[in-house]
C-alpha atoms as a PDB file:
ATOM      1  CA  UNK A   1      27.975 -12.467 -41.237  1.00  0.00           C
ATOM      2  CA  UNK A   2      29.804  -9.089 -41.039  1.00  0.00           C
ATOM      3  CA  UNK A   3      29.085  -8.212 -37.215  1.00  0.00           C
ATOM      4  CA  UNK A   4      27.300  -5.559 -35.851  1.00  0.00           C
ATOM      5  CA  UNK A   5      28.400  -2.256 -34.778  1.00  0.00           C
ATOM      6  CA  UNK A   6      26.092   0.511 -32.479  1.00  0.00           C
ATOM      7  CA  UNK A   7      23.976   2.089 -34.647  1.00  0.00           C
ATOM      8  CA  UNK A   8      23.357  -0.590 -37.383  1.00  0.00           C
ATOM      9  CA  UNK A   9      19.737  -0.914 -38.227  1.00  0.00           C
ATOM     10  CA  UNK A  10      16.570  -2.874 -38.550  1.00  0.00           C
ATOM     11  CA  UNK A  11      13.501  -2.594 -39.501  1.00  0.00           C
ATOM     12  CA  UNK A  12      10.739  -4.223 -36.849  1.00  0.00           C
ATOM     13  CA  UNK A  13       7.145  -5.655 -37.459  1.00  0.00           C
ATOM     14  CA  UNK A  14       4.590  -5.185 -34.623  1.00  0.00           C
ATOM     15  CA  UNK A  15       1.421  -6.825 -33.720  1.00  0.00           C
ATOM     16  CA  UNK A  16      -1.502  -5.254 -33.392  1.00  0.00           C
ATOM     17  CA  UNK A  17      -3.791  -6.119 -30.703  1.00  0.00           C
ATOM     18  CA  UNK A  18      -2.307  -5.090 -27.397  1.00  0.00           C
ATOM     19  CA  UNK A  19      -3.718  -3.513 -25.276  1.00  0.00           C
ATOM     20  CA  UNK A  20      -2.375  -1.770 -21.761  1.00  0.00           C
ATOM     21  CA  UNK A  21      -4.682   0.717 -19.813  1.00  0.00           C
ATOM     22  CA  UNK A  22      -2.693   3.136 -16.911  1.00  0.00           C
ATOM     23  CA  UNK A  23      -4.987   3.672 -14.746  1.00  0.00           C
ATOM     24  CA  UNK A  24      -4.992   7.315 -12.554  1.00  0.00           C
ATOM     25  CA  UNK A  25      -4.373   5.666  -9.467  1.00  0.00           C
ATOM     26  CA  UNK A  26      -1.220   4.240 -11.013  1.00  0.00           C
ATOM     27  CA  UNK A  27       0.237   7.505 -12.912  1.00  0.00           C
ATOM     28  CA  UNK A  28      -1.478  10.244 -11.386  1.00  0.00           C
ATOM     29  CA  UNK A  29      -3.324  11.968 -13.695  1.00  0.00           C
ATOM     30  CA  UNK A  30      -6.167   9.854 -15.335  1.00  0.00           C
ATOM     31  CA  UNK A  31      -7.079   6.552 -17.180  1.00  0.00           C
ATOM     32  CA  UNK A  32      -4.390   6.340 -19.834  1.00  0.00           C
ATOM     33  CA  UNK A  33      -4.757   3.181 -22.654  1.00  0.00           C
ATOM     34  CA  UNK A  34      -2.724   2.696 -25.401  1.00  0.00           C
ATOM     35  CA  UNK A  35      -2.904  -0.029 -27.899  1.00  0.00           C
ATOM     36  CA  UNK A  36      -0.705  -1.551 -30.404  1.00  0.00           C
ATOM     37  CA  UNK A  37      -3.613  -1.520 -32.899  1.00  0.00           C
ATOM     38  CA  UNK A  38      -2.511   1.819 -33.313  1.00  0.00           C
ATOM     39  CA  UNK A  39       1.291   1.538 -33.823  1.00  0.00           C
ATOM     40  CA  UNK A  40       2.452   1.543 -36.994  1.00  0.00           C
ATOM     41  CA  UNK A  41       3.393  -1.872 -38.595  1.00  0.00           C
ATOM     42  CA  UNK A  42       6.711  -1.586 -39.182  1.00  0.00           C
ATOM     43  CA  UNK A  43       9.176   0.708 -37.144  1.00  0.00           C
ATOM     44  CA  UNK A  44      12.714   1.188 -37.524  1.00  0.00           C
ATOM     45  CA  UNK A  45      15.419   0.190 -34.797  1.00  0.00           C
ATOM     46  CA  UNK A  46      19.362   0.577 -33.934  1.00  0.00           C
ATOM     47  CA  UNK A  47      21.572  -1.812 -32.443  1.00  0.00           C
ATOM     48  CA  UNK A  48      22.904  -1.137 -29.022  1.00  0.00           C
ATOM     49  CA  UNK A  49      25.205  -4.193 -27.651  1.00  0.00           C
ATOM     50  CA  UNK A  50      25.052  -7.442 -26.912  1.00  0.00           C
ATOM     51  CA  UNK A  51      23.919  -8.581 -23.378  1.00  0.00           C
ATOM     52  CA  UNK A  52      25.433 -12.561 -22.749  1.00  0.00           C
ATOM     53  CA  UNK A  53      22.763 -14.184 -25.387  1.00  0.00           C
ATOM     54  CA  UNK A  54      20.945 -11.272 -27.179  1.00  0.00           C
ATOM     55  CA  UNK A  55      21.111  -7.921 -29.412  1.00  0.00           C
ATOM     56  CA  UNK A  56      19.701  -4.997 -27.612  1.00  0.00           C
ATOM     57  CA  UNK A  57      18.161  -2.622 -29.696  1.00  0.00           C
ATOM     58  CA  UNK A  58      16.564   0.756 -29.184  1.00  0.00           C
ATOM     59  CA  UNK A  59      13.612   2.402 -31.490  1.00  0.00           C
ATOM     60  CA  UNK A  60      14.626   5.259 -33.563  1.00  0.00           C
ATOM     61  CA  UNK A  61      11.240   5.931 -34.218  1.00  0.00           C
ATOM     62  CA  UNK A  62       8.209   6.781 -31.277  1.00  0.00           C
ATOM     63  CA  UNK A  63       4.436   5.736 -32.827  1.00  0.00           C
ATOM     64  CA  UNK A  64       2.313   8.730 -32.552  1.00  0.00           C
ATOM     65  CA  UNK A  65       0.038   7.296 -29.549  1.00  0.00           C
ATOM     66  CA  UNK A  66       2.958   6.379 -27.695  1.00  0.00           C
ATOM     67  CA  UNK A  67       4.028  10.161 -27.701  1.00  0.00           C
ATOM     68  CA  UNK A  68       2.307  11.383 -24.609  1.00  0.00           C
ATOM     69  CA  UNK A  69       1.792   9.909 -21.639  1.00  0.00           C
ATOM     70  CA  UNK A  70       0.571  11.857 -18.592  1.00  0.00           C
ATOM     71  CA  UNK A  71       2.285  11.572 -15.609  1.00  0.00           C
ATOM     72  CA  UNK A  72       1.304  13.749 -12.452  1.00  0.00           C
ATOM     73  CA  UNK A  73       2.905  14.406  -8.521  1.00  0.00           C
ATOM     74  CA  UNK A  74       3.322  12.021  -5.682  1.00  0.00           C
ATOM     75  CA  UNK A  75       1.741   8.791  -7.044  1.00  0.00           C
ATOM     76  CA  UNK A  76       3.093   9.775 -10.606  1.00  0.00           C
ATOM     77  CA  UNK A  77       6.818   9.597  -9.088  1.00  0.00           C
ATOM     78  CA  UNK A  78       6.014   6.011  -6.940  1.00  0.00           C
ATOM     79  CA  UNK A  79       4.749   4.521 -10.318  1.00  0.00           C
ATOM     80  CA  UNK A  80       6.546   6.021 -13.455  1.00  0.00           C
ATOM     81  CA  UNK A  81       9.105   3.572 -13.506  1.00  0.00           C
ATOM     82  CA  UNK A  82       6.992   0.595 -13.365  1.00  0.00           C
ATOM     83  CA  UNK A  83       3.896   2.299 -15.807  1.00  0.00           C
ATOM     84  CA  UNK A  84       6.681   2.848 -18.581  1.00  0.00           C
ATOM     85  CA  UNK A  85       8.083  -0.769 -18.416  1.00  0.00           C
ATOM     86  CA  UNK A  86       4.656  -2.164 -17.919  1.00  0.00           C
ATOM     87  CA  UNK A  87       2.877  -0.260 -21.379  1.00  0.00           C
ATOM     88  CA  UNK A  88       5.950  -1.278 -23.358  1.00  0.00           C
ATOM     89  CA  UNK A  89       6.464  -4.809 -22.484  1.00  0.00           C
ATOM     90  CA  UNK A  90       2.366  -5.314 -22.819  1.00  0.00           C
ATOM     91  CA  UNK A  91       2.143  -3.397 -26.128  1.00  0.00           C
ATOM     92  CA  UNK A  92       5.284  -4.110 -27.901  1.00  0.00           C
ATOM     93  CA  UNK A  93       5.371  -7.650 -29.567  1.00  0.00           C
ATOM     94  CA  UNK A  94       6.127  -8.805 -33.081  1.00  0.00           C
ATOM     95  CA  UNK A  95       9.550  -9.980 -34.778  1.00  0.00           C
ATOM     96  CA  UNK A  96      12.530  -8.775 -36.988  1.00  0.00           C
ATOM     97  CA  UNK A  97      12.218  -8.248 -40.558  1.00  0.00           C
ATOM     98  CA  UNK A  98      14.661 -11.543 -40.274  1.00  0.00           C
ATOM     99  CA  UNK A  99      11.732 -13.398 -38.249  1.00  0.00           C
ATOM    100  CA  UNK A 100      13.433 -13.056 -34.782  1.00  0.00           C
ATOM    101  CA  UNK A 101      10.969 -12.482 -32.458  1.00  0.00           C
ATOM    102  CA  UNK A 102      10.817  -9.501 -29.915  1.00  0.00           C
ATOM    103  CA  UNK A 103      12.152 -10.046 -26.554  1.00  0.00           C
ATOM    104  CA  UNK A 104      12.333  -8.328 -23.098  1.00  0.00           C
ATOM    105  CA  UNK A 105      10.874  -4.947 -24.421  1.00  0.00           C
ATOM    106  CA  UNK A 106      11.237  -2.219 -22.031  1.00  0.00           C
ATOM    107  CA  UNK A 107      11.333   1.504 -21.067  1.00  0.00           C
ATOM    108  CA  UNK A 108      14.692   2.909 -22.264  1.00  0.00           C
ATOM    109  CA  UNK A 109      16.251   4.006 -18.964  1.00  0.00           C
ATOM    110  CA  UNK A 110      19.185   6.946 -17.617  1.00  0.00           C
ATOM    111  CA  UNK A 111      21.825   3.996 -17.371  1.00  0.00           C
ATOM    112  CA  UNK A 112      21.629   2.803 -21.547  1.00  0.00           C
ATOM    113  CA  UNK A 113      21.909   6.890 -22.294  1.00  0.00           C
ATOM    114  CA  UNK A 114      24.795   6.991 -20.181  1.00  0.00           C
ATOM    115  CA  UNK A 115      26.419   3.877 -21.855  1.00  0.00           C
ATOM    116  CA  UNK A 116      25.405   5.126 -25.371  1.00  0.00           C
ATOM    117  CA  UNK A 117      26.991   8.727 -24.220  1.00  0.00           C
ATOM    118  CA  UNK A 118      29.908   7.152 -22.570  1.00  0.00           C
ATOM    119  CA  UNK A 119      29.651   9.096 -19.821  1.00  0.00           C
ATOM    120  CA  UNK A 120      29.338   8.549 -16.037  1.00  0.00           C
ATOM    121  CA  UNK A 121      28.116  10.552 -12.583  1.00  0.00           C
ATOM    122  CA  UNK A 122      30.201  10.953  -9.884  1.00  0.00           C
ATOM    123  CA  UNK A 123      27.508  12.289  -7.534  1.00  0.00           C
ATOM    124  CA  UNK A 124      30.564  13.426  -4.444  1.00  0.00           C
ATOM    125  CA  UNK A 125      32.334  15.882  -7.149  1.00  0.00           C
ATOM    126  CA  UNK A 126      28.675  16.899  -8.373  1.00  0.00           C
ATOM    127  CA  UNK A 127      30.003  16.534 -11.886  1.00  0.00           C
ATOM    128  CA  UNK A 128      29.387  13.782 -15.060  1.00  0.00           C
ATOM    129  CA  UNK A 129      32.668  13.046 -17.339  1.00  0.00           C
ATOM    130  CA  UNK A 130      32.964  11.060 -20.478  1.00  0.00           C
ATOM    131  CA  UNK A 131      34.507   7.746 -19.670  1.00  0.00           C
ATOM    132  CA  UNK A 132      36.787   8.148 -22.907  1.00  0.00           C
ATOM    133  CA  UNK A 133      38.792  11.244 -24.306  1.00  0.00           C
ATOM    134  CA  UNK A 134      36.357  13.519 -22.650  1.00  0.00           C
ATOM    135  CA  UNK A 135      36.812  16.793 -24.146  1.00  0.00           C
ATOM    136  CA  UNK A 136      35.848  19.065 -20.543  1.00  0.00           C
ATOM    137  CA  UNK A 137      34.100  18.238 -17.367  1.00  0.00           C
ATOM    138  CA  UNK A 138      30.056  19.046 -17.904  1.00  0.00           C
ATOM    139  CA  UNK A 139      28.999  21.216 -15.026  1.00  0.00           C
ATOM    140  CA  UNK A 140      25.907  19.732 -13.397  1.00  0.00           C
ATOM    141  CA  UNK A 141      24.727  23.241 -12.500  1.00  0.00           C
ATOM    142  CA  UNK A 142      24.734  22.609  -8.738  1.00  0.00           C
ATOM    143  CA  UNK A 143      22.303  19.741  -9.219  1.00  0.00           C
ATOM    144  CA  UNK A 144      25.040  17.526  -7.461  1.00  0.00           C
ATOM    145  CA  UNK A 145      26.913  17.905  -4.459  1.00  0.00           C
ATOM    146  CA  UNK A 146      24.613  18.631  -1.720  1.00  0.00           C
ATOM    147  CA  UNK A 147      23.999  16.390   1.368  1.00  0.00           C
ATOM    148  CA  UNK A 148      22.246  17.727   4.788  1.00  0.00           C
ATOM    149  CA  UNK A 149      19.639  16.385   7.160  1.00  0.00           C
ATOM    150  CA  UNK A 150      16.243  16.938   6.355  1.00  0.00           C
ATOM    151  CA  UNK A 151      13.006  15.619   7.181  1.00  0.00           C
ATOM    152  CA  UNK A 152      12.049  13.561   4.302  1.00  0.00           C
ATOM    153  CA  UNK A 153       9.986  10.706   2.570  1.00  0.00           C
ATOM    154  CA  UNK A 154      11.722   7.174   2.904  1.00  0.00           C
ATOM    155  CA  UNK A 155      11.625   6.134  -1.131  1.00  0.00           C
ATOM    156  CA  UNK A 156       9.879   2.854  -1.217  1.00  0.00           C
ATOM    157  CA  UNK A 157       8.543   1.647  -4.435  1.00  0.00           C
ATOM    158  CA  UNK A 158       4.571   1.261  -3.092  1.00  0.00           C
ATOM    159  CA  UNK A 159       4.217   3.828  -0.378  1.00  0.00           C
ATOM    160  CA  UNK A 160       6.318   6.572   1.329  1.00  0.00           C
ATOM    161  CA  UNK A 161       6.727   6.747   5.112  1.00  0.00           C
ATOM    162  CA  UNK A 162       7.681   9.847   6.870  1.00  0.00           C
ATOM    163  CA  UNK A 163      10.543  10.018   9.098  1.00  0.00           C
ATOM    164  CA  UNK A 164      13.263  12.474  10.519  1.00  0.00           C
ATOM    165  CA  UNK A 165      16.859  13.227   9.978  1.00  0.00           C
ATOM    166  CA  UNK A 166      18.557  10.921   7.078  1.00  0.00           C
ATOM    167  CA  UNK A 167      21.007  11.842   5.107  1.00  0.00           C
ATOM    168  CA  UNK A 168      19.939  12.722   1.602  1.00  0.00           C
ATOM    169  CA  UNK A 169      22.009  13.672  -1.865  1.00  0.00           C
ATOM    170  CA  UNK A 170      21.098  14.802  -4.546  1.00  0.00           C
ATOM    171  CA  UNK A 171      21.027  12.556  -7.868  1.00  0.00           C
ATOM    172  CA  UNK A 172      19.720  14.900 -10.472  1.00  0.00           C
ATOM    173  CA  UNK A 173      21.065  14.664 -13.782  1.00  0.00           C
ATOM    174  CA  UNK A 174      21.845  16.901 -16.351  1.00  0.00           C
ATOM    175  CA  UNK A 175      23.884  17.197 -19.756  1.00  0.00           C
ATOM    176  CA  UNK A 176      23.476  18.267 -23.056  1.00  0.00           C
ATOM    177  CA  UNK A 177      23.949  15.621 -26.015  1.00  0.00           C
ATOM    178  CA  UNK A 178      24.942  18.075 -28.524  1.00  0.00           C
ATOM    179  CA  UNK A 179      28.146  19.107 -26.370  1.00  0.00           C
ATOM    180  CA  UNK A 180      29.669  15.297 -25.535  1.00  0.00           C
ATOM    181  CA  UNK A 181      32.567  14.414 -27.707  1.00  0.00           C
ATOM    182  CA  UNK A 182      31.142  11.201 -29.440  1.00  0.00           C
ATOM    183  CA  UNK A 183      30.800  10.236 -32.617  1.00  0.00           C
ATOM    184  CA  UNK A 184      27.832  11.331 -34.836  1.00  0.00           C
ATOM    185  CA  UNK A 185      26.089   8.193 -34.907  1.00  0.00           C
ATOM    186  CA  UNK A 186      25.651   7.988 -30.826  1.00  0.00           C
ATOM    187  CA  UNK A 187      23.996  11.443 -30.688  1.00  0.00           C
ATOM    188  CA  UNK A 188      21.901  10.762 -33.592  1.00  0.00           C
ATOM    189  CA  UNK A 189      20.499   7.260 -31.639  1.00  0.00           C
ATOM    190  CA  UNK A 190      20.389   9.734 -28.722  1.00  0.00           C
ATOM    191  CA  UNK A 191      18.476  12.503 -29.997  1.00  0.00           C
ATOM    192  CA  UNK A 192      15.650  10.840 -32.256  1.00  0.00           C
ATOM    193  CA  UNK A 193      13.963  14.606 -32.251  1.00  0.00           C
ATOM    194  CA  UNK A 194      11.592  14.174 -29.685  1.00  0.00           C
ATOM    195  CA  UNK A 195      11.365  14.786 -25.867  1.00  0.00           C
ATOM    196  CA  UNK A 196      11.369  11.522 -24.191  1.00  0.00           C
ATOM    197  CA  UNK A 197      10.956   9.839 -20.465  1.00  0.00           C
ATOM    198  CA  UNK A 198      13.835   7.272 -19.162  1.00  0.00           C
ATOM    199  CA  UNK A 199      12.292   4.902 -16.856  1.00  0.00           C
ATOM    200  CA  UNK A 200      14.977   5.972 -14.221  1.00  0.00           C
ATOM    201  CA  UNK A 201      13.750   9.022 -10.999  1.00  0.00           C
ATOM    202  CA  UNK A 202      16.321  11.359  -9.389  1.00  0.00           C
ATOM    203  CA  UNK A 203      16.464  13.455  -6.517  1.00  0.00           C
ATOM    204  CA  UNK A 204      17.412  17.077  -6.831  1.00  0.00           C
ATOM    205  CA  UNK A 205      18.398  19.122  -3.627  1.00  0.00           C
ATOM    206  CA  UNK A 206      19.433  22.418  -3.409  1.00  0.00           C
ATOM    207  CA  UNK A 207      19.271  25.060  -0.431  1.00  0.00           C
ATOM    208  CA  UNK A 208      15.936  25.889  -1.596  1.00  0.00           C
ATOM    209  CA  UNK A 209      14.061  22.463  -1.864  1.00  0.00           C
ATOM    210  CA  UNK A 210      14.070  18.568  -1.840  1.00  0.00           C
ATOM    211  CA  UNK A 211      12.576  17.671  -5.575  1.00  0.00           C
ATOM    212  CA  UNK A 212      11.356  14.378  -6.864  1.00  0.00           C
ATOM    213  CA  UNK A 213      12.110  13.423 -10.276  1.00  0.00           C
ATOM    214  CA  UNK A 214      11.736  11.744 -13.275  1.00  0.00           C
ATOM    215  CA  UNK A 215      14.868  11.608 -15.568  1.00  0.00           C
ATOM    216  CA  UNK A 216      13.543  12.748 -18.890  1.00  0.00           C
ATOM    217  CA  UNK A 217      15.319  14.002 -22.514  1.00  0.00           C
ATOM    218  CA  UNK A 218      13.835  17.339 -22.951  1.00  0.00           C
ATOM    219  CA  UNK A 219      14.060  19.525 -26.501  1.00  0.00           C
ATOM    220  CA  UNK A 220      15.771  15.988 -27.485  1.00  0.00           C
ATOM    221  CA  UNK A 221      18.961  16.879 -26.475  1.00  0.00           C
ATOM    222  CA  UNK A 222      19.062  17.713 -22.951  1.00  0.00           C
ATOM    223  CA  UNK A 223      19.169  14.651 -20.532  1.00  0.00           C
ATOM    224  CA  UNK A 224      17.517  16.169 -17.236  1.00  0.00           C
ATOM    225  CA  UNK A 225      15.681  15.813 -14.371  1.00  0.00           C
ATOM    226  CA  UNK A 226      11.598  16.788 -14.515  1.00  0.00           C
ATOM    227  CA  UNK A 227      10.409  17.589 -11.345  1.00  0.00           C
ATOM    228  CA  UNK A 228       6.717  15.993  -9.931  1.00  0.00           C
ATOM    229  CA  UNK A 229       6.454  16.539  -6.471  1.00  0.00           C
ATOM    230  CA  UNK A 230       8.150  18.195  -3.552  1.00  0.00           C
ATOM    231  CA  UNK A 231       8.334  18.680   0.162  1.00  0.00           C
ATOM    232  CA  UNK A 232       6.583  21.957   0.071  1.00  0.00           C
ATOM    233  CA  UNK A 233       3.449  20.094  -1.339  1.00  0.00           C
ATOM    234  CA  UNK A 234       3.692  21.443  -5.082  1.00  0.00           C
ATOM    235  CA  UNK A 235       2.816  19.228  -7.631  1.00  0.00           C
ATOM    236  CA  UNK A 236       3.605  18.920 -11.427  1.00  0.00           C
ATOM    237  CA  UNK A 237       2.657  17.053 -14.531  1.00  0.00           C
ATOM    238  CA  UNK A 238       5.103  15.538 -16.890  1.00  0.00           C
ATOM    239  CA  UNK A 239       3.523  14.269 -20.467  1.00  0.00           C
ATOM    240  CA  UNK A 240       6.670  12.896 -22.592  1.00  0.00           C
ATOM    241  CA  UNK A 241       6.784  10.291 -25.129  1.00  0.00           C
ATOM    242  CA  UNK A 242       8.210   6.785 -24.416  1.00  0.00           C
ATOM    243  CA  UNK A 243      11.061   5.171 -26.101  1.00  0.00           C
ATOM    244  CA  UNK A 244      10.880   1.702 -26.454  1.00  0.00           C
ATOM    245  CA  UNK A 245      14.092  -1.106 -25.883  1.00  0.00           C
ATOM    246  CA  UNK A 246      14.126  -4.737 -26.750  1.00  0.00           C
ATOM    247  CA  UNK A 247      16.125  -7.451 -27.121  1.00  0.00           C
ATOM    248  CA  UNK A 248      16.710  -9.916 -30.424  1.00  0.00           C
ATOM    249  CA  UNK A 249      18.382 -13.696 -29.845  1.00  0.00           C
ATOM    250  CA  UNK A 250      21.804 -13.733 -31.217  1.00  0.00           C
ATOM    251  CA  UNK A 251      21.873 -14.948 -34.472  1.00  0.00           C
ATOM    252  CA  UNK A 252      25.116 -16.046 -33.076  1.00  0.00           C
ATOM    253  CA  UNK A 253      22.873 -18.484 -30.995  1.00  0.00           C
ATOM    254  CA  UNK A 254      19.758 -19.422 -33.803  1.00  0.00           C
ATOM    255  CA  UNK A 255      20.359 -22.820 -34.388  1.00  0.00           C
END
């Protein structure tokens, strides 16, 4: 079997069925359900890499009810990460049009872009470089680089608990797709032509504001940071689509 290269792909069969309801105390904003039922049937796929045992593989295509989902402020931010994973790996299930089945689906996250782009933060130059022939430094816009004390929420996954003076930097991303020097076929798995969440949050701080973010592809091409809450007590809402990942056993391992 001639072996697989980033970008090869498949065609997917899901099951209808699944159901997964978000509920507002989870993202946010309100009772959210989405269910396979509605997914198309068959949806198309590319090959990633291998990971020890299995074929990762990204969708190139987003079913239409999977295209928005409302996220909103403080609880939105303590929960996106955990919402996306959660409404994927209930609601994605089926096999390979070779009869593998579906494993491990998930959220796409920040650190598969950045592998895909080949590129990689350095968060104490406030800069992000391609790891291979990178053709310029790509200017973070001030999004890196800044450290200071400030009264600010302790991240925990359930709750947040206030407390005084810790060091904080910021770990906001942005880049454009369009200008990375990579071949064709990694910007065209990257930008699938819609606007898209990464289960992955940031922090951006500048020497206006502390932000809280969700990393996001916006215009599907810029990889950025989306704002939903900060320590001034705004508030924003964030409806992107979500990009499934899953995994495939290795037909170098079907017995």
């Amino acid at each position: 079997m001639e072996k697989l290269k980033m970008g090869d792909e498949i065609y997917v069969y899901l099951e209808g069925g699944h159901e997964y309801l978000s509920y507002e105390s989870e993202n946010g904003y309100e009772d959210q359900t989405f269910n396979s039922s509605e997914y198309p049937t068959k949806v198309k796929a590319a090959y990633l890499w291998n990971e020890e045992d299995y074929e990762v593989y990204a969708f190139m295509e987003i079913p239409y009810t999977l295209r928005e989902f409302y996220i909103f402020g403080e609880t939105g931010f303590k929960n996106s990460v955990e919402e996306l994973d959660k409404i994927i790996e209930t609601t994605i299930k089926g096999k390979a049009e070779d009869g593998r089945e579906i494993l491990h689906p998930r959220s796409i996250n920040i650190d598969d872009i950045n592998k895909i782009a080949g590129v990689k933060p350095d968060f104490e130059k406030g800069i992000v470089y391609q790891e291979k022939e990178p053709k310029e430094n790509i200017d973070f816009g001030g999004s890196f680089g800044y450290s200071r004390k400030i009264r600010i929420y302790e991240l925990k996954r359930i709750t947040f608990r206030f407390i005084k003076g810790i060091s904080l930097k910021s770990t906001a991303y942005y880049y454009s797709i369009k200008d990375l020097n990579i071949e064709k076929y990694k910007k065209e798995i990257l930008n699938i032509g819609f606007e898209y969440y990464l289960a992955s949050q940031s922090i951006h701080l500048n020497n206006i504001g502390v932000y809280f973010c969700n990393n996001v592809i916006i215009k599907g091409d810029v990889v950025m940071s989306a704002c939903l809450f900060d320590l001034d007590g705004n508030k924003n809402c964030i409806s992107k689509a979500i990009r499934p990942v899953f995994k495939l056993k290795s037909t170098d391992n079907i017995k």
